[in-house]
Protein backbone atom coordinates (compact mmCIF):
# COMPACT_ATOMS: atom_id res chain seq x y z
CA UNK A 1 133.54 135.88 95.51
CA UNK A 2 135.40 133.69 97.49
CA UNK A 3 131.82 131.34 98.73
CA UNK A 4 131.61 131.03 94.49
CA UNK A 5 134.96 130.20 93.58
CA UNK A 6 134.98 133.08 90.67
CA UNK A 7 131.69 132.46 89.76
CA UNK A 8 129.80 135.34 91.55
CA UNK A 9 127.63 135.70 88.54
CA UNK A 10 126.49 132.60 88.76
CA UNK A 11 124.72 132.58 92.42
CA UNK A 12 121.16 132.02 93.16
CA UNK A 13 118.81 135.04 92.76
CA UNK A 14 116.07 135.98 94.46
CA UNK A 15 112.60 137.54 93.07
CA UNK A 16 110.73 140.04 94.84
CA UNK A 17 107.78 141.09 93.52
CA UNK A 18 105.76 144.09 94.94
CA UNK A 19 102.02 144.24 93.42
CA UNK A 20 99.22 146.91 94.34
CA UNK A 21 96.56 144.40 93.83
CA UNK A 22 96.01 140.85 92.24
CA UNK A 23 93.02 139.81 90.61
CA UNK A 24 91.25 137.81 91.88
CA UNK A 25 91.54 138.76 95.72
CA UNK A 26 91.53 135.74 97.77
CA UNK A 27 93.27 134.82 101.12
CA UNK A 28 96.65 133.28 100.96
CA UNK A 29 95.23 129.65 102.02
CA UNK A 30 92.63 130.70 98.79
CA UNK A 31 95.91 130.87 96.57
CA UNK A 32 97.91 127.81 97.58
CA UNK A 33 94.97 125.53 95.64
CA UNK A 34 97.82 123.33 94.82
CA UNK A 35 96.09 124.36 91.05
CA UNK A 36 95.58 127.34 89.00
CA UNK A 37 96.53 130.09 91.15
CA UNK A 38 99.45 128.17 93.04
CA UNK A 39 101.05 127.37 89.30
CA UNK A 40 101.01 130.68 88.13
CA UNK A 41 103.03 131.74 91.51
CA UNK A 42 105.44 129.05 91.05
CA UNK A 43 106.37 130.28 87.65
CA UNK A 44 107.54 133.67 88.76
CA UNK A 45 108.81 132.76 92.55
CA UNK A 46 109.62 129.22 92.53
CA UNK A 47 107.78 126.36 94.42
CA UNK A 48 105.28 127.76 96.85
CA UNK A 49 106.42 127.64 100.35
CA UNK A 50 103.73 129.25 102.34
CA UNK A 51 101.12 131.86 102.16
CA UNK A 52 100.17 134.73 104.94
CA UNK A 53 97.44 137.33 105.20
CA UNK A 54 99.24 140.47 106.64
CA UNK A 55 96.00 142.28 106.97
CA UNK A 56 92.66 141.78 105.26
CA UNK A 57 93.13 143.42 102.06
CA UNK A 58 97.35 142.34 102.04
CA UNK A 59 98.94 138.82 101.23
CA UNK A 60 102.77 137.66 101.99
CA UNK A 61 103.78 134.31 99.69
CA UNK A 62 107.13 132.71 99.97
CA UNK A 63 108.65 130.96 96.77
CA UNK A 64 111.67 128.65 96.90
CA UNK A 65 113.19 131.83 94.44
CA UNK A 66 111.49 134.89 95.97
CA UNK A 67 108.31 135.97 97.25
CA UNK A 68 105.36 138.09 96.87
CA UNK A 69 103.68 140.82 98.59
CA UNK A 70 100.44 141.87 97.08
CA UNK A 71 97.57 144.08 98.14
CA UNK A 72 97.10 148.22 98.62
CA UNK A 73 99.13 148.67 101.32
CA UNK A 74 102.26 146.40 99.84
CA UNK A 75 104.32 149.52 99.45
CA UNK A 76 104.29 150.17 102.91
CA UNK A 77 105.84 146.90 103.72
CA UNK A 78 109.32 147.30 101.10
CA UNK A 79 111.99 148.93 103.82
CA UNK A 80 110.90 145.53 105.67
């Protein structure tokens, strides 16, 4: 409370957002197109920071307001 002056409610949130799959399944350099794909991102996680494949099938994307772990195996990653 103290860091917000009273205005805890107020502070920046973060998104995460856990998906078992995305359509279409690209690599994370695939998504960040700086078009289509990279826009709808941005809407739900902010500006688009950077994109990782964690495995084959799995993708990590940072947002400037959350990220994004997608693919069959995302679950697995959550206590992380």
């Amino acid at each position: 409370d103290l860091v917000f002056i009273g205005d805890a409610s107020n502070r920046n949130k973060i998104n995460l957002i856990i998906a078992n799959e995305i359509t279409p399944h690209l690599t994370a350099g695939e998504y960040m197109d700086k078009g289509e794909y990279e826009n709808e991102f941005k809407q739900v996680i902010g500006d688009t920071k950077a994109a990782y494949d964690i495995t084959e099938q799995d993708s990590l994307i940072f947002g400037s307001q959350g990220l994004l772990v997608c693919g069959p195996n995302a679950r697995n990653y959550e206590p992380l």
